[in-house]
C-alpha atoms as a PDB file:
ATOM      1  CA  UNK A   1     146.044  71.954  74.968  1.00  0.00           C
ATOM      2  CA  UNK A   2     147.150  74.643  77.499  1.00  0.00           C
ATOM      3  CA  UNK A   3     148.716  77.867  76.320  1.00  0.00           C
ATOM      4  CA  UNK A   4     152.216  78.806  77.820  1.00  0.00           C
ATOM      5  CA  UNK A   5     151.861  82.769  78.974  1.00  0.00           C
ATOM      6  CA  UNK A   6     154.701  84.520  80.295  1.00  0.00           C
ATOM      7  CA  UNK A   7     154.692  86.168  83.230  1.00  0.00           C
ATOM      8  CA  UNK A   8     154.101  89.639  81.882  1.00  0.00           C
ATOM      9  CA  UNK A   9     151.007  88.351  79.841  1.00  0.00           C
ATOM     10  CA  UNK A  10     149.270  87.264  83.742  1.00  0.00           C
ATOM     11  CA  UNK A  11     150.492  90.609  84.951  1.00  0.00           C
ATOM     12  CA  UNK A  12     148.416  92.220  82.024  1.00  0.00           C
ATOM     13  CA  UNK A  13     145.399  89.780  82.998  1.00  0.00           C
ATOM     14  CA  UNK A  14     145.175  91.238  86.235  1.00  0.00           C
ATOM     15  CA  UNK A  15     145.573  94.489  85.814  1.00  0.00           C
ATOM     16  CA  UNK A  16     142.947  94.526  82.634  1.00  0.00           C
ATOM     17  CA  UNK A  17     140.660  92.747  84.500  1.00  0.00           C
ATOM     18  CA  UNK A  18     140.285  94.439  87.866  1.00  0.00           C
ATOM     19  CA  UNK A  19     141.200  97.405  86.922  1.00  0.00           C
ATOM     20  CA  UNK A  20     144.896  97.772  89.154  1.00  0.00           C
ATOM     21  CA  UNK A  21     147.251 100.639  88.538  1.00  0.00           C
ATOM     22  CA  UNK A  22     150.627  99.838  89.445  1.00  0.00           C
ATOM     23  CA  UNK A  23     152.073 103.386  90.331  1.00  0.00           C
ATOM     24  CA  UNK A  24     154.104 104.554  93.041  1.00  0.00           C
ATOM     25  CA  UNK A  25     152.870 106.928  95.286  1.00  0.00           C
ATOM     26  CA  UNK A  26     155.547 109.444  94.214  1.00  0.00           C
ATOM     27  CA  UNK A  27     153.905 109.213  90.454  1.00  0.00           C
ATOM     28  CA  UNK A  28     152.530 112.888  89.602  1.00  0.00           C
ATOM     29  CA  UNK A  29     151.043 112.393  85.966  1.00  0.00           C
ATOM     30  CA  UNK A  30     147.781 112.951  85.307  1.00  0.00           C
ATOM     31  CA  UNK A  31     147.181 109.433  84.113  1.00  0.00           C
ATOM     32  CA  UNK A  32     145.368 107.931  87.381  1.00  0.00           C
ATOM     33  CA  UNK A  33     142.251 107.830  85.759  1.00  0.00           C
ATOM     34  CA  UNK A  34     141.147 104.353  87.583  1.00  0.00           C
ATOM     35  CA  UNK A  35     143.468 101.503  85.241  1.00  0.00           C
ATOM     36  CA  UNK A  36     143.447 100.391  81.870  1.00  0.00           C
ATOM     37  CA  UNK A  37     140.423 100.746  79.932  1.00  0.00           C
ATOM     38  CA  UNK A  38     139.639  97.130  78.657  1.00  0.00           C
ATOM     39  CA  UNK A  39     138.277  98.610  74.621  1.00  0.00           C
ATOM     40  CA  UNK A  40     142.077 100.473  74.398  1.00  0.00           C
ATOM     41  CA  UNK A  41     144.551  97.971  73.964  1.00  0.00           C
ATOM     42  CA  UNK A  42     145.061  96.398  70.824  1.00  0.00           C
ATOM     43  CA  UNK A  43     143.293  93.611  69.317  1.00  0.00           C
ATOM     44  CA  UNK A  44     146.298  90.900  69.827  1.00  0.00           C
ATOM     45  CA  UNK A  45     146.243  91.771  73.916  1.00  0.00           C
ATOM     46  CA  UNK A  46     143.057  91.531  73.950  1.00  0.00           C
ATOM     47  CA  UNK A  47     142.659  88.356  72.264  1.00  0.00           C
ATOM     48  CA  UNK A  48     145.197  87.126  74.864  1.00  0.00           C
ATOM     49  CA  UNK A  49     143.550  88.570  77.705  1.00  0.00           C
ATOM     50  CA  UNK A  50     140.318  87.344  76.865  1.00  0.00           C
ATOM     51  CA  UNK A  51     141.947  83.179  76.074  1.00  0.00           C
ATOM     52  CA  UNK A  52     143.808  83.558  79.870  1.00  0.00           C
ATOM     53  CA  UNK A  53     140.786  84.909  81.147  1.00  0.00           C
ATOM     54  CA  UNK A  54     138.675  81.703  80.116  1.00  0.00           C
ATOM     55  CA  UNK A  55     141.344  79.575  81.047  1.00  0.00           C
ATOM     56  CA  UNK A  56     141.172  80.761  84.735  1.00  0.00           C
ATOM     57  CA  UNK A  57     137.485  80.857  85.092  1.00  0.00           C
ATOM     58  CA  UNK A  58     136.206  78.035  87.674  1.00  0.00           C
ATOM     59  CA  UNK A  59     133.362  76.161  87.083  1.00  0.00           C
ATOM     60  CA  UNK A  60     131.542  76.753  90.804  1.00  0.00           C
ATOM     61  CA  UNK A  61     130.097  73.371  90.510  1.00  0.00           C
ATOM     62  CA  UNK A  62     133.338  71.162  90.906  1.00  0.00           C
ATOM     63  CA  UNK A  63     134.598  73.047  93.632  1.00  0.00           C
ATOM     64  CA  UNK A  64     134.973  71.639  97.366  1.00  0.00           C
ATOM     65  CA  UNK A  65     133.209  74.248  98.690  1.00  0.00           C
ATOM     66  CA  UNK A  66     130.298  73.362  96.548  1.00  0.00           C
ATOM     67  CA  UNK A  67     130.226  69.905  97.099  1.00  0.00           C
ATOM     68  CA  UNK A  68     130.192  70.642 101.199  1.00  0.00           C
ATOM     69  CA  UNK A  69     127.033  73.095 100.797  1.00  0.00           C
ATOM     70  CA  UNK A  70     125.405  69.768  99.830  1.00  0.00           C
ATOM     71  CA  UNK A  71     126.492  67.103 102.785  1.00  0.00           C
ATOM     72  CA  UNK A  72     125.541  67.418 105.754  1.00  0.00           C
ATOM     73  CA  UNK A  73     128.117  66.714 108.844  1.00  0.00           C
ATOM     74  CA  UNK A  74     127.570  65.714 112.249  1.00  0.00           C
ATOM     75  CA  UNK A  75     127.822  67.591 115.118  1.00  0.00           C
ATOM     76  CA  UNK A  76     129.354  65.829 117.723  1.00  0.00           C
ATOM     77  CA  UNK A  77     129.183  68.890 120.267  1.00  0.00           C
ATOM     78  CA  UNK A  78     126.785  68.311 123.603  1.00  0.00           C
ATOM     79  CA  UNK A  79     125.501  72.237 122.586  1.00  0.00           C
ATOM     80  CA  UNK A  80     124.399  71.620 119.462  1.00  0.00           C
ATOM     81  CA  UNK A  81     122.931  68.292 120.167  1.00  0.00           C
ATOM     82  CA  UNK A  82     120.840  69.598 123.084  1.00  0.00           C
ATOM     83  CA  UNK A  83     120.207  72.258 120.880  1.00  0.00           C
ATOM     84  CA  UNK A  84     117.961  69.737 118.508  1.00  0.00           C
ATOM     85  CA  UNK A  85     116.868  68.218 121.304  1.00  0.00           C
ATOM     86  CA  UNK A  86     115.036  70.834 122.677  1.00  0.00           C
ATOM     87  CA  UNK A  87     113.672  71.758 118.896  1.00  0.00           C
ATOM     88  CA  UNK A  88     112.229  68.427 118.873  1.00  0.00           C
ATOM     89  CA  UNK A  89     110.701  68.800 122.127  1.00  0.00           C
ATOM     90  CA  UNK A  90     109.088  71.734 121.307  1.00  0.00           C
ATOM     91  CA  UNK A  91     107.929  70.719 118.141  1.00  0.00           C
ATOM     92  CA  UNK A  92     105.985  67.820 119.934  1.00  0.00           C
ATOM     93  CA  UNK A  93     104.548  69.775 123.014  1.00  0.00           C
ATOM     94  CA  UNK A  94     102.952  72.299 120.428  1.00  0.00           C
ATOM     95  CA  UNK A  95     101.891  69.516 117.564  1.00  0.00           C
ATOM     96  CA  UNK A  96     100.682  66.814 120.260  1.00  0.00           C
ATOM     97  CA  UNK A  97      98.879  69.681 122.571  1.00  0.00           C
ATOM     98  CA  UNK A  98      96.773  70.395 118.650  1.00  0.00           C
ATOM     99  CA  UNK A  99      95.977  66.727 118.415  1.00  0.00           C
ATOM    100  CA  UNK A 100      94.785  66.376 122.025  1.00  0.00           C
ATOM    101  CA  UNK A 101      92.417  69.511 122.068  1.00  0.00           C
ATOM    102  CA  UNK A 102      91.086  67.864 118.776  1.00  0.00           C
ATOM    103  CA  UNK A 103      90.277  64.514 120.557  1.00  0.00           C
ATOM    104  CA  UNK A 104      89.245  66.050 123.799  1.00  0.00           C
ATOM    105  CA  UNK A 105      86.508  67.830 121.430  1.00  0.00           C
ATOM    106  CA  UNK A 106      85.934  64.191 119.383  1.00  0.00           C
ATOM    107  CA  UNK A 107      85.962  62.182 122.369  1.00  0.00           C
ATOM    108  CA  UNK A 108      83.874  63.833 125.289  1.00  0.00           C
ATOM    109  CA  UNK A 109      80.567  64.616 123.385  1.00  0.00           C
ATOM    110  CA  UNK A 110      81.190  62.232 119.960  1.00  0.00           C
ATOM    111  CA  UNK A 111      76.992  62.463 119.501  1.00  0.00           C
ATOM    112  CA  UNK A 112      76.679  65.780 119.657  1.00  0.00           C
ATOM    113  CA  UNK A 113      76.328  68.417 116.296  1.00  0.00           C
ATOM    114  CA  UNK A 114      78.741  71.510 116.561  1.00  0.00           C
ATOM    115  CA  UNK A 115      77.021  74.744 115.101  1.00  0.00           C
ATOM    116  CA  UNK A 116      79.647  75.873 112.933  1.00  0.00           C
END
């Protein structure tokens, strides 16, 4: 069952939690000492502070952005697709030129004993 806040109770959340002080620039106290110190406000805010802030906490793993990290997409683009093309070539010309020297060396003198 979801809590009803007023709007002053998320403006509270906000500036609790990352620190904001709302001041004018014309403000000349002394009090700009970086925002509201969490451990200073009374137990009751706090309590409600802490219940909005669980509310609005995301679980990362549900998220779209998530869930895209995972699939992977096609990339219709000629760039990209030459791009892997060339990979693959490469990947061939320097695994198949291993395999030959190995059966040049197998093939040519099979009967004779390499020293090692």
């Amino acid at each position: 069952m979801a809590t009803k806040y007023t709007l002053l109770s998320w403006f509270l959340v906000i500036i609790v939690q990352y620190d904001i002080v709302l001041a004018s620039k014309s403000c000349n106290c002394s009090c700009n000492s970086g925002g509201i110190d969490f451990d200073d406000l009374d137990p009751v805010t706090q309590e409600k502070v802490n219940n909005i802030s669980k509310e609005l906490k995301v679980d990362t793993r549900n998220t779209s952005s998530h869930t895209r990290t995972l699939v992977s997409v096609s990339d219709p683009r000629p760039s990209a697709q030459a791009a892997g093309y060339i990979g693959i070539l490469i990947l061939t010309i320097v695994f198949g030129s291993l395999v030959l020297l190995d059966l040049t060396r197998v093939c040519v003198k099979p009967e004779t004993k390499y020293m090692d």
